[in-house]
PDB file of N, CA and C in Angstrom:
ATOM      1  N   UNK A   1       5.272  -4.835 -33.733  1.00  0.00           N
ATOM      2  CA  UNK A   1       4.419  -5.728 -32.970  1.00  0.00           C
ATOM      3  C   UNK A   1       4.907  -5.914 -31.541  1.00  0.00           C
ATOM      4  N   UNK A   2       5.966  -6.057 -31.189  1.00  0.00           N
ATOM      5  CA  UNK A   2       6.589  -6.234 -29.824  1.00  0.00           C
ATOM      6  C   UNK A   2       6.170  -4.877 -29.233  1.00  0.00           C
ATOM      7  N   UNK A   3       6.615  -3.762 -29.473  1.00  0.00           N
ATOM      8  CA  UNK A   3       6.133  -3.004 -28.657  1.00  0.00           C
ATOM      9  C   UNK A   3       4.790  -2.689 -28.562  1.00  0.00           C
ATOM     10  N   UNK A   4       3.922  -3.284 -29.069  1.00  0.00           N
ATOM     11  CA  UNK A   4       2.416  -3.256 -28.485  1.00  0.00           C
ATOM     12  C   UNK A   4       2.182  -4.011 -27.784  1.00  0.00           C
ATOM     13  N   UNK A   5       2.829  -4.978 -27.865  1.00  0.00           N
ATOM     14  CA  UNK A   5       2.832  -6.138 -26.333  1.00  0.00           C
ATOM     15  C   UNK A   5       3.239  -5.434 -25.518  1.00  0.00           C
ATOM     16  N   UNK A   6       4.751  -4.484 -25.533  1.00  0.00           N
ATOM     17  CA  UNK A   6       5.153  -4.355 -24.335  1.00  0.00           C
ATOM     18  C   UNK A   6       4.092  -3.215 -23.609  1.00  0.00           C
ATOM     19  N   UNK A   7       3.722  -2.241 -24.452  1.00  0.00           N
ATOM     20  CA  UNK A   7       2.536  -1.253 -24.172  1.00  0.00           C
ATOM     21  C   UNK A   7       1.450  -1.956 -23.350  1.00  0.00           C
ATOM     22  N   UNK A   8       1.211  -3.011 -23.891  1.00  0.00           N
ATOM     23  CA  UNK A   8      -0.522  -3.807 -23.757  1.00  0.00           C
ATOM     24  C   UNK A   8      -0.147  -4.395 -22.128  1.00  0.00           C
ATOM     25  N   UNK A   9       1.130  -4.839 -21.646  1.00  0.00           N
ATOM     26  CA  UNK A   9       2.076  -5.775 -20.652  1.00  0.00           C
ATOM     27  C   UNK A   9       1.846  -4.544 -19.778  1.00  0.00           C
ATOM     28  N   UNK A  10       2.378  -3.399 -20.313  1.00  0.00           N
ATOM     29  CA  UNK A  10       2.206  -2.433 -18.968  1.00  0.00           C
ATOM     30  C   UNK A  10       1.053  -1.648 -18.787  1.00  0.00           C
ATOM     31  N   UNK A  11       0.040  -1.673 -18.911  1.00  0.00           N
ATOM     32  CA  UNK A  11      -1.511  -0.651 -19.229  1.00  0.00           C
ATOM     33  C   UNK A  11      -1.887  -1.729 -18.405  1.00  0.00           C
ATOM     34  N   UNK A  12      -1.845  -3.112 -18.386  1.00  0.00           N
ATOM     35  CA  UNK A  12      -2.543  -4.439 -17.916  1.00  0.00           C
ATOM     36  C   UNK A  12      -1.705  -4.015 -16.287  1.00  0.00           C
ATOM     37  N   UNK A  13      -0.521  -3.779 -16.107  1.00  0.00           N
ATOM     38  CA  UNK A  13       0.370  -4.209 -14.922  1.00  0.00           C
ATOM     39  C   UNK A  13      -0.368  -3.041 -13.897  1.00  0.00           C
ATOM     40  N   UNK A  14      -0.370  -1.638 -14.616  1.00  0.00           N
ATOM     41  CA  UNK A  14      -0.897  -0.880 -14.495  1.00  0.00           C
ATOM     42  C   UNK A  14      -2.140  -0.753 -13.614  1.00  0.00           C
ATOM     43  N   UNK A  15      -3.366  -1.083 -14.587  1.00  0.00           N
ATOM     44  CA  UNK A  15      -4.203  -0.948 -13.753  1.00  0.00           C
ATOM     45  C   UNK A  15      -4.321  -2.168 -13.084  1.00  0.00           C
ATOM     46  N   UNK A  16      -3.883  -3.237 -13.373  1.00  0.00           N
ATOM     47  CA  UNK A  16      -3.778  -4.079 -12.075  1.00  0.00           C
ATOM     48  C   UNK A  16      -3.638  -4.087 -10.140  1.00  0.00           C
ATOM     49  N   UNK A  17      -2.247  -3.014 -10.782  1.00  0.00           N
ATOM     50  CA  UNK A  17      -1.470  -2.508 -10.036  1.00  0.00           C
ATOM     51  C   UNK A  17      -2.318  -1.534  -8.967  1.00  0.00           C
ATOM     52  N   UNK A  18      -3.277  -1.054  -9.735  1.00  0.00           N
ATOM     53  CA  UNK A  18      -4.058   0.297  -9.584  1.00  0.00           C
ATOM     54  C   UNK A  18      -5.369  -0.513  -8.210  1.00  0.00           C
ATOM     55  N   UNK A  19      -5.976  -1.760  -8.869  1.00  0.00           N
ATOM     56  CA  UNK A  19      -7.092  -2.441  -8.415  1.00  0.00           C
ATOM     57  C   UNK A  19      -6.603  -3.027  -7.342  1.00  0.00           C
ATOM     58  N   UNK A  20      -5.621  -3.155  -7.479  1.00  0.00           N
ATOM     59  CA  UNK A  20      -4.812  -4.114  -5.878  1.00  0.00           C
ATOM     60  C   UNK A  20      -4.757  -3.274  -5.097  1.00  0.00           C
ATOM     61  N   UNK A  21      -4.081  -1.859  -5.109  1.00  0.00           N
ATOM     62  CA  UNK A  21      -4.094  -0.913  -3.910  1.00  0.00           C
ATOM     63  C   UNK A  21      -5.203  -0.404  -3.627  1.00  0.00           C
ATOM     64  N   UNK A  22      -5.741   0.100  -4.231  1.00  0.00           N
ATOM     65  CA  UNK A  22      -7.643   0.431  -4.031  1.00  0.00           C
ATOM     66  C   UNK A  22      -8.406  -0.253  -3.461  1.00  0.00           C
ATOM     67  N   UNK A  23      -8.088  -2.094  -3.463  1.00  0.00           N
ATOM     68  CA  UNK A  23      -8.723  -2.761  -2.761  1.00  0.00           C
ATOM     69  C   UNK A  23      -8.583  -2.878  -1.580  1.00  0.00           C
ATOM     70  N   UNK A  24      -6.926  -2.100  -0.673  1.00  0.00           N
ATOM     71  CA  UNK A  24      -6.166  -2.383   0.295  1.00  0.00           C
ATOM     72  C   UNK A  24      -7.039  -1.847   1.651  1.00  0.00           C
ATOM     73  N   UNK A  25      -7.406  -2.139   2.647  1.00  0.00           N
ATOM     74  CA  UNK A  25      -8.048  -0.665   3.708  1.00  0.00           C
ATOM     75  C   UNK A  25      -6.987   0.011   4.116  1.00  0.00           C
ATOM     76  N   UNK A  26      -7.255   0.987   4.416  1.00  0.00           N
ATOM     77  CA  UNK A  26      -6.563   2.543   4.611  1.00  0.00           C
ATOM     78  C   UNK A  26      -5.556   1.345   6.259  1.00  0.00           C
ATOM     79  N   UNK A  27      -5.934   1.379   6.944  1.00  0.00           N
ATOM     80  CA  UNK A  27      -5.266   0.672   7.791  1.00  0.00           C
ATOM     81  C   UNK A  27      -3.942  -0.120   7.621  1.00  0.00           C
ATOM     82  N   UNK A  28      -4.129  -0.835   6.435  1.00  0.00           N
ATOM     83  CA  UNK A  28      -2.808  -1.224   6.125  1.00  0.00           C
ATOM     84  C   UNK A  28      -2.034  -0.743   4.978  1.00  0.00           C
ATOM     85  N   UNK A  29      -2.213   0.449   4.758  1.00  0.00           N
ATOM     86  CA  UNK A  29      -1.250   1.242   3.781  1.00  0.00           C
ATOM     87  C   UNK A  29      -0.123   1.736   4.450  1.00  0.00           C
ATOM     88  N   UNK A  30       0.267   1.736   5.926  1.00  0.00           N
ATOM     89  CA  UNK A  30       1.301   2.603   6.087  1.00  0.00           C
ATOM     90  C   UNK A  30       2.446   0.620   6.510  1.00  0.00           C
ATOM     91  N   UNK A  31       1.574  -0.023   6.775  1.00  0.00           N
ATOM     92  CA  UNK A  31       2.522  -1.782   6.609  1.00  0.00           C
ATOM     93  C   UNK A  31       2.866  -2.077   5.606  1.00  0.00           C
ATOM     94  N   UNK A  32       1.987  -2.002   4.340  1.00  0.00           N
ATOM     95  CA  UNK A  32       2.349  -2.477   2.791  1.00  0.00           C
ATOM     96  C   UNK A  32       3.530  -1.378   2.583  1.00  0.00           C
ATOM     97  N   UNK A  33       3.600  -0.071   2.756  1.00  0.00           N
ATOM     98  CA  UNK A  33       4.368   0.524   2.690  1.00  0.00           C
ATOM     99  C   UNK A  33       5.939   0.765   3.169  1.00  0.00           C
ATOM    100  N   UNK A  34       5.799   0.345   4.268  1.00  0.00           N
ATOM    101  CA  UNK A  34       7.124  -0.351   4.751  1.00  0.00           C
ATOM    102  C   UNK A  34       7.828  -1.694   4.260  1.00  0.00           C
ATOM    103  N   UNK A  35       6.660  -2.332   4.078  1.00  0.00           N
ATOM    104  CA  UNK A  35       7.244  -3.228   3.432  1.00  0.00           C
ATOM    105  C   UNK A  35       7.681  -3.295   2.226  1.00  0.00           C
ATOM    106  N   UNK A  36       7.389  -2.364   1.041  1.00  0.00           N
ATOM    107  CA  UNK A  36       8.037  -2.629  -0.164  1.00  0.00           C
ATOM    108  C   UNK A  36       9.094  -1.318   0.139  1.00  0.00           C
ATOM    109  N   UNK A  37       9.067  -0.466   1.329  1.00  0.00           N
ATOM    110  CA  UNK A  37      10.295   0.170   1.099  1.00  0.00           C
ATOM    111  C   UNK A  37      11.343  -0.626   1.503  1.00  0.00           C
ATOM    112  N   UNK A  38      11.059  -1.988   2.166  1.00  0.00           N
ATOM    113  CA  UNK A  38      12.723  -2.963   2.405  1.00  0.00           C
ATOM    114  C   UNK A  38      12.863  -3.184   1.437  1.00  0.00           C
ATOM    115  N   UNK A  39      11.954  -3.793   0.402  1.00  0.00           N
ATOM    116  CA  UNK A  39      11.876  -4.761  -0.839  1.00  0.00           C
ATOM    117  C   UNK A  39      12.875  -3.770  -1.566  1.00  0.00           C
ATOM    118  N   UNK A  40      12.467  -2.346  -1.737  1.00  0.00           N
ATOM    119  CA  UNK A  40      13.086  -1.546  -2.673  1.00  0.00           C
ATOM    120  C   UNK A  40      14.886  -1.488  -2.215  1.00  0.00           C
ATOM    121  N   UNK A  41      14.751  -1.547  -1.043  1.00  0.00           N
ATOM    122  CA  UNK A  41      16.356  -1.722   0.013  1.00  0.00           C
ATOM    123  C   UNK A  41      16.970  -2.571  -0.986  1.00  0.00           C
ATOM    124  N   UNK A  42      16.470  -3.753  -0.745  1.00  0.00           N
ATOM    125  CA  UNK A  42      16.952  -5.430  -1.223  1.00  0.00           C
ATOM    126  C   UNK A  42      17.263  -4.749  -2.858  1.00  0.00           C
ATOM    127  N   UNK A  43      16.304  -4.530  -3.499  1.00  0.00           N
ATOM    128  CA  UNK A  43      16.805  -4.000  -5.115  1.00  0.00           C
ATOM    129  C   UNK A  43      17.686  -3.355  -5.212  1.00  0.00           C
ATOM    130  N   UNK A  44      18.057  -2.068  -4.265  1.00  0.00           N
ATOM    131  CA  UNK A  44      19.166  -1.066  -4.612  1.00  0.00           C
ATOM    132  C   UNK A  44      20.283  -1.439  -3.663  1.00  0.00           C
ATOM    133  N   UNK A  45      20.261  -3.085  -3.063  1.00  0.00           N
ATOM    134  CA  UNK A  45      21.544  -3.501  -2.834  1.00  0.00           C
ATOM    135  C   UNK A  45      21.832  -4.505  -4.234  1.00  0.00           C
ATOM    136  N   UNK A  46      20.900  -5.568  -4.698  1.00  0.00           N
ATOM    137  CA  UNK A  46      21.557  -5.706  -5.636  1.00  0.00           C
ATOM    138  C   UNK A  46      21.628  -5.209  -7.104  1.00  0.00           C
ATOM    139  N   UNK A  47      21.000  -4.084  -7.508  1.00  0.00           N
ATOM    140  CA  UNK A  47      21.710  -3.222  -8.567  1.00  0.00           C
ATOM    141  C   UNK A  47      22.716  -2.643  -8.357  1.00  0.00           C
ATOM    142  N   UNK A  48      23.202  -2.037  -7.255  1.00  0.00           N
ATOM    143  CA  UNK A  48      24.671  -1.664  -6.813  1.00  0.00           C
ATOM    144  C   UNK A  48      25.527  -2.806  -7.577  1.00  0.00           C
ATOM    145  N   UNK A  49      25.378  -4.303  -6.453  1.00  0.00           N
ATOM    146  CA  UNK A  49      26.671  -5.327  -6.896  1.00  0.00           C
ATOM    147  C   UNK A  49      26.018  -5.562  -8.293  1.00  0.00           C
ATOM    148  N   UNK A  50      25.322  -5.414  -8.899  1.00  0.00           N
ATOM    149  CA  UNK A  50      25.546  -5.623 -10.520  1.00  0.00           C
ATOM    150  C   UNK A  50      26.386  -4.645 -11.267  1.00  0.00           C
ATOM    151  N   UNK A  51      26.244  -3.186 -10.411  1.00  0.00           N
ATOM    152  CA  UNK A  51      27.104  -2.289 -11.055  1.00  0.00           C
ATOM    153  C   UNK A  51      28.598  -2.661 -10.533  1.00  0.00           C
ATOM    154  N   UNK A  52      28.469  -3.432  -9.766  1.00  0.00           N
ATOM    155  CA  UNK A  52      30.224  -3.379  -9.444  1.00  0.00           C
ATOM    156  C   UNK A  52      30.781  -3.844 -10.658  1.00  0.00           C
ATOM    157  N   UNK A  53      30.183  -5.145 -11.280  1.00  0.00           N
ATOM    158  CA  UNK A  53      30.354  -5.566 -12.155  1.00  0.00           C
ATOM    159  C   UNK A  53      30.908  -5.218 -13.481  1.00  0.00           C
ATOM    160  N   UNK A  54      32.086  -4.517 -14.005  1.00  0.00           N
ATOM    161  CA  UNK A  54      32.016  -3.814 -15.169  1.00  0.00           C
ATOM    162  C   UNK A  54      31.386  -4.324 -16.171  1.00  0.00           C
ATOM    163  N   UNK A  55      31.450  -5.568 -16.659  1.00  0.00           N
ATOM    164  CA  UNK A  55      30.991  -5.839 -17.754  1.00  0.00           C
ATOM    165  C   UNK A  55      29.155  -5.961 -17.821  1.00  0.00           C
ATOM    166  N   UNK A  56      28.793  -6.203 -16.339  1.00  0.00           N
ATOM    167  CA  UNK A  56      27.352  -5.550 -16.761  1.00  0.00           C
ATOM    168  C   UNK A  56      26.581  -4.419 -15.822  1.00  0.00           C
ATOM    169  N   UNK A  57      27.554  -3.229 -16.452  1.00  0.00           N
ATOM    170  CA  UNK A  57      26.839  -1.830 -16.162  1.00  0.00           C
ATOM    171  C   UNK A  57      26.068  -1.838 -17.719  1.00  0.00           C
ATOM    172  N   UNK A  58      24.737  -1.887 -16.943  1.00  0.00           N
ATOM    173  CA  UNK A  58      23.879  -1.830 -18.239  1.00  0.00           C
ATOM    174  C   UNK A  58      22.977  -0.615 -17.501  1.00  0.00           C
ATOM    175  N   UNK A  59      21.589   0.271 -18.927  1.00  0.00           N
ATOM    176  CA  UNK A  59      21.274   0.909 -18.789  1.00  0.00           C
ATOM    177  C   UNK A  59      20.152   0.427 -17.765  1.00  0.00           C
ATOM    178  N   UNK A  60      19.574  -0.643 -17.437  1.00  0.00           N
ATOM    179  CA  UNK A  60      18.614  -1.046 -16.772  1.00  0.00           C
ATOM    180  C   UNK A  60      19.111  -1.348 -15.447  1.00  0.00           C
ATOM    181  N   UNK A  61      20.390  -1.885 -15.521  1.00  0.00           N
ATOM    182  CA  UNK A  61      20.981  -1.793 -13.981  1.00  0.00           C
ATOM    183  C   UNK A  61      20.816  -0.470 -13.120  1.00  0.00           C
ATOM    184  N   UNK A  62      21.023   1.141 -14.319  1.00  0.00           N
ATOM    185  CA  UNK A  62      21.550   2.160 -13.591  1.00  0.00           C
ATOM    186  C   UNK A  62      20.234   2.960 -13.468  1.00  0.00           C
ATOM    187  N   UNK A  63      19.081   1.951 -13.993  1.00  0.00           N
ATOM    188  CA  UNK A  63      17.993   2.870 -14.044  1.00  0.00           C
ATOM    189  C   UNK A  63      17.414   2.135 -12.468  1.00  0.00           C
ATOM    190  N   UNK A  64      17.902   0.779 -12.139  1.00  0.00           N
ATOM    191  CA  UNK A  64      16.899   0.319 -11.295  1.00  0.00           C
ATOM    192  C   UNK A  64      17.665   0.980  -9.832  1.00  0.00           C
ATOM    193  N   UNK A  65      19.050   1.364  -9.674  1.00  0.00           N
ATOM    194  CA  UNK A  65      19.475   1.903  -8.813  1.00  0.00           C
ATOM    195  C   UNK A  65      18.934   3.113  -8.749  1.00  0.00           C
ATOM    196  N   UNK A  66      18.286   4.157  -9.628  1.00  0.00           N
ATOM    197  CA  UNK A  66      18.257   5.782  -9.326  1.00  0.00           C
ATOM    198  C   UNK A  66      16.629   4.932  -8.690  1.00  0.00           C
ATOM    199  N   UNK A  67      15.835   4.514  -9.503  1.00  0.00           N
ATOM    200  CA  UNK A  67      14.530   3.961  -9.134  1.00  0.00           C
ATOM    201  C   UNK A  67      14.143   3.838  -7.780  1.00  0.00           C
ATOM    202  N   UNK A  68      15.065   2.403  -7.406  1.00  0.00           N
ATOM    203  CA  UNK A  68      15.108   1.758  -6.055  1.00  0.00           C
ATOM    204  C   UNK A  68      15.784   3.158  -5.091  1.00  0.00           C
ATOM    205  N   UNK A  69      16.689   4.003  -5.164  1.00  0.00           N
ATOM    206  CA  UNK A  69      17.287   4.768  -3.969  1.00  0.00           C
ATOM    207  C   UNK A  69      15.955   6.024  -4.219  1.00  0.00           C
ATOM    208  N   UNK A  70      14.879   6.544  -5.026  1.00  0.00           N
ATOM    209  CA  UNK A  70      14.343   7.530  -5.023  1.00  0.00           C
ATOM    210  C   UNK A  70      13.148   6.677  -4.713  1.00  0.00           C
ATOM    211  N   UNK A  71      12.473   5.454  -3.866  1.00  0.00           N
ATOM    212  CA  UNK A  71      12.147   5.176  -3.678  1.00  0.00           C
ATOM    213  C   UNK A  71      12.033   4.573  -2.024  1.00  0.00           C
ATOM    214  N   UNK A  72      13.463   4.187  -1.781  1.00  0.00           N
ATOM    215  CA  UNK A  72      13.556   4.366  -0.005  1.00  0.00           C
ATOM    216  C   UNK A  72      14.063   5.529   0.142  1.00  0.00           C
ATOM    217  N   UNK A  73      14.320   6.699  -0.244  1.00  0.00           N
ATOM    218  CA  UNK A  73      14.623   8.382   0.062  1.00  0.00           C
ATOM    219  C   UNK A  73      12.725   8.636   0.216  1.00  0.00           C
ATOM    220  N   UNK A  74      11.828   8.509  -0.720  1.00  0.00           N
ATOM    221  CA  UNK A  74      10.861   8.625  -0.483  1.00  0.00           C
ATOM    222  C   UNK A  74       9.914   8.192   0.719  1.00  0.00           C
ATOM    223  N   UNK A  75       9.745   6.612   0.650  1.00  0.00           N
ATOM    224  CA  UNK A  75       9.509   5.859   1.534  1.00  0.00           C
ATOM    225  C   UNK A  75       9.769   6.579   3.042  1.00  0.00           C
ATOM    226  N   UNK A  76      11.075   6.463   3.173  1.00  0.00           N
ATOM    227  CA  UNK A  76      11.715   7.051   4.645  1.00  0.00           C
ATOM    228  C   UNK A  76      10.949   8.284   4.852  1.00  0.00           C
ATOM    229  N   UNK A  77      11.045   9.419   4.181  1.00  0.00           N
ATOM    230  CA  UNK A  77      10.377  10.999   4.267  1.00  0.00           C
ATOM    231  C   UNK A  77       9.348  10.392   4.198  1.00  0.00           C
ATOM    232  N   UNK A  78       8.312   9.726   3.709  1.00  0.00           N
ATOM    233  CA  UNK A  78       6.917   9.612   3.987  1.00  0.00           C
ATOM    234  C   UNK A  78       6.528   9.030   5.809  1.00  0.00           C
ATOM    235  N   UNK A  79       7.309   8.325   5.736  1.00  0.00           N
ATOM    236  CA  UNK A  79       7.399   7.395   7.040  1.00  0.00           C
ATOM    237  C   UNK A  79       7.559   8.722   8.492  1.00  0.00           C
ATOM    238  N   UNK A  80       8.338   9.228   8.225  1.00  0.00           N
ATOM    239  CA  UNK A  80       9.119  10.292   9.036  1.00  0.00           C
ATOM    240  C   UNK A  80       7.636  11.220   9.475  1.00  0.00           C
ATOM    241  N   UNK A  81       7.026  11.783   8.135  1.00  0.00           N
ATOM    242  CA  UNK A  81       6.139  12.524   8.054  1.00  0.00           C
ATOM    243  C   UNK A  81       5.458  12.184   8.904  1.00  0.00           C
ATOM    244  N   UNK A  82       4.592  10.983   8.796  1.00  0.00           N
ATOM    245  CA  UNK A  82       3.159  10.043   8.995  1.00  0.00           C
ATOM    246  C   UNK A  82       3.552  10.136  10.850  1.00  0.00           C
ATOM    247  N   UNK A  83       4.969   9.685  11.035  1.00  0.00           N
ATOM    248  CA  UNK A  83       5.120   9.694  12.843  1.00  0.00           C
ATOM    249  C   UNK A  83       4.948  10.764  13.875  1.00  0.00           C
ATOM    250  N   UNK A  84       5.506  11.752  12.294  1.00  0.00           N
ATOM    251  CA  UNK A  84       5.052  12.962  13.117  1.00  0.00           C
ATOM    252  C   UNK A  84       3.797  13.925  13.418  1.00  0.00           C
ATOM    253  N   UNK A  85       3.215  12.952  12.952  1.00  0.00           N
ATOM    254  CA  UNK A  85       1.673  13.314  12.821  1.00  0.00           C
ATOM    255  C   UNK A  85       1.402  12.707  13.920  1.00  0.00           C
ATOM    256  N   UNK A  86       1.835  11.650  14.612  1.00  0.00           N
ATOM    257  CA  UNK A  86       1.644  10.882  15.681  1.00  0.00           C
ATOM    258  C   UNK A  86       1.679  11.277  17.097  1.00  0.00           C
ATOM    259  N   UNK A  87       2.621  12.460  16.909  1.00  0.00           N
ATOM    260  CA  UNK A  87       3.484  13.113  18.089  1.00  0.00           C
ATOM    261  C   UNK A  87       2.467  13.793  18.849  1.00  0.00           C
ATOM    262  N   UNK A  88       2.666  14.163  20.141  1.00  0.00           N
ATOM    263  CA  UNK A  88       1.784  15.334  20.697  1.00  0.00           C
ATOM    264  C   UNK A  88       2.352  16.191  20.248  1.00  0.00           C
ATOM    265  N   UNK A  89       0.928  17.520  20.332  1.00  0.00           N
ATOM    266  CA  UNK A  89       1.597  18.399  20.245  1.00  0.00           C
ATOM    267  C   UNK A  89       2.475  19.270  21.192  1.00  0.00           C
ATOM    268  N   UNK A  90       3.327  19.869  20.690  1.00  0.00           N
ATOM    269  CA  UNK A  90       4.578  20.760  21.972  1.00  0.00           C
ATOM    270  C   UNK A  90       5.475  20.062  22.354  1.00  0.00           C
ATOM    271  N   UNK A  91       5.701  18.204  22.459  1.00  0.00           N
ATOM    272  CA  UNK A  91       6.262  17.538  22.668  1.00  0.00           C
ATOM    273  C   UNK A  91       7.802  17.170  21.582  1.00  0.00           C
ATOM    274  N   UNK A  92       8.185  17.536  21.943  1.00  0.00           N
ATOM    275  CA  UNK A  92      10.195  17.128  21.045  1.00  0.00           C
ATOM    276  C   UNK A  92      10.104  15.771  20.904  1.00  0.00           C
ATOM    277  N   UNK A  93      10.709  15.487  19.978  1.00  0.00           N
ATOM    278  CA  UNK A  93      11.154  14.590  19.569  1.00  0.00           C
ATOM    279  C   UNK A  93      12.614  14.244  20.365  1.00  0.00           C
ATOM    280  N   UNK A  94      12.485  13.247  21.217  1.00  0.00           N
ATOM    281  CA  UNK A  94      14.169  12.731  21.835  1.00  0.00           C
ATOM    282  C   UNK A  94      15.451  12.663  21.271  1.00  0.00           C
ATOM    283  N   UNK A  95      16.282  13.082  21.139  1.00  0.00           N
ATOM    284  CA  UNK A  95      17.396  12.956  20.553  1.00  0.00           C
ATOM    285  C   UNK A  95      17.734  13.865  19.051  1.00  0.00           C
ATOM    286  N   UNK A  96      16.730  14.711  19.112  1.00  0.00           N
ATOM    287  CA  UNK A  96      17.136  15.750  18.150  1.00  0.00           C
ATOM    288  C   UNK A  96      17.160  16.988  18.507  1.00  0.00           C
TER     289      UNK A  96
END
């Protein structure tokens, strides 16, 4: 029985999840996006200090660190991408 809650908890979070961004305009997808890549920052600083912790390196700690860092690794390369779409063309980028 519990795990049909937990099933039923995430199918619900899910498409929730799904109806909230769909509702977003294209305009502010690249702001919402920055913004939960800090949020994800803030998580994979504190799952780190939970891992400092020996006694609670747990499996959910070490899952929310790979989570949260493959999430601002993402974030950033998306970000990177999107600017450079911004660029003129023929024009360098300063300092690289």
């Amino acid at each position: 029985m519990p795990t049909l809650v937990l099933f039923v908890f995430v199918v619900a979070c899910a498409l929730l999840g799904y109806r909230v961004i769909a509702a977003v305009p294209p305009l502010l997808h690249t702001p919402l996006m920055s913004g939960m890549n800090a949020l994800s920052g803030i998580t994979l600083l504190v799952a780190l200090r939970a891992l400092s912790h020996e006694s609670s390196v747990t499996p959910l700690s070490m899952a929310a660190v790979v989570l949260a860092t493959a999430n601002v690794v993402g974030g950033f390369w998306v970000t990177e991408r999107m600017l450079r779409m911004f660029q003129r063309p023929g024009k360098e980028e300063e300092g690289r």
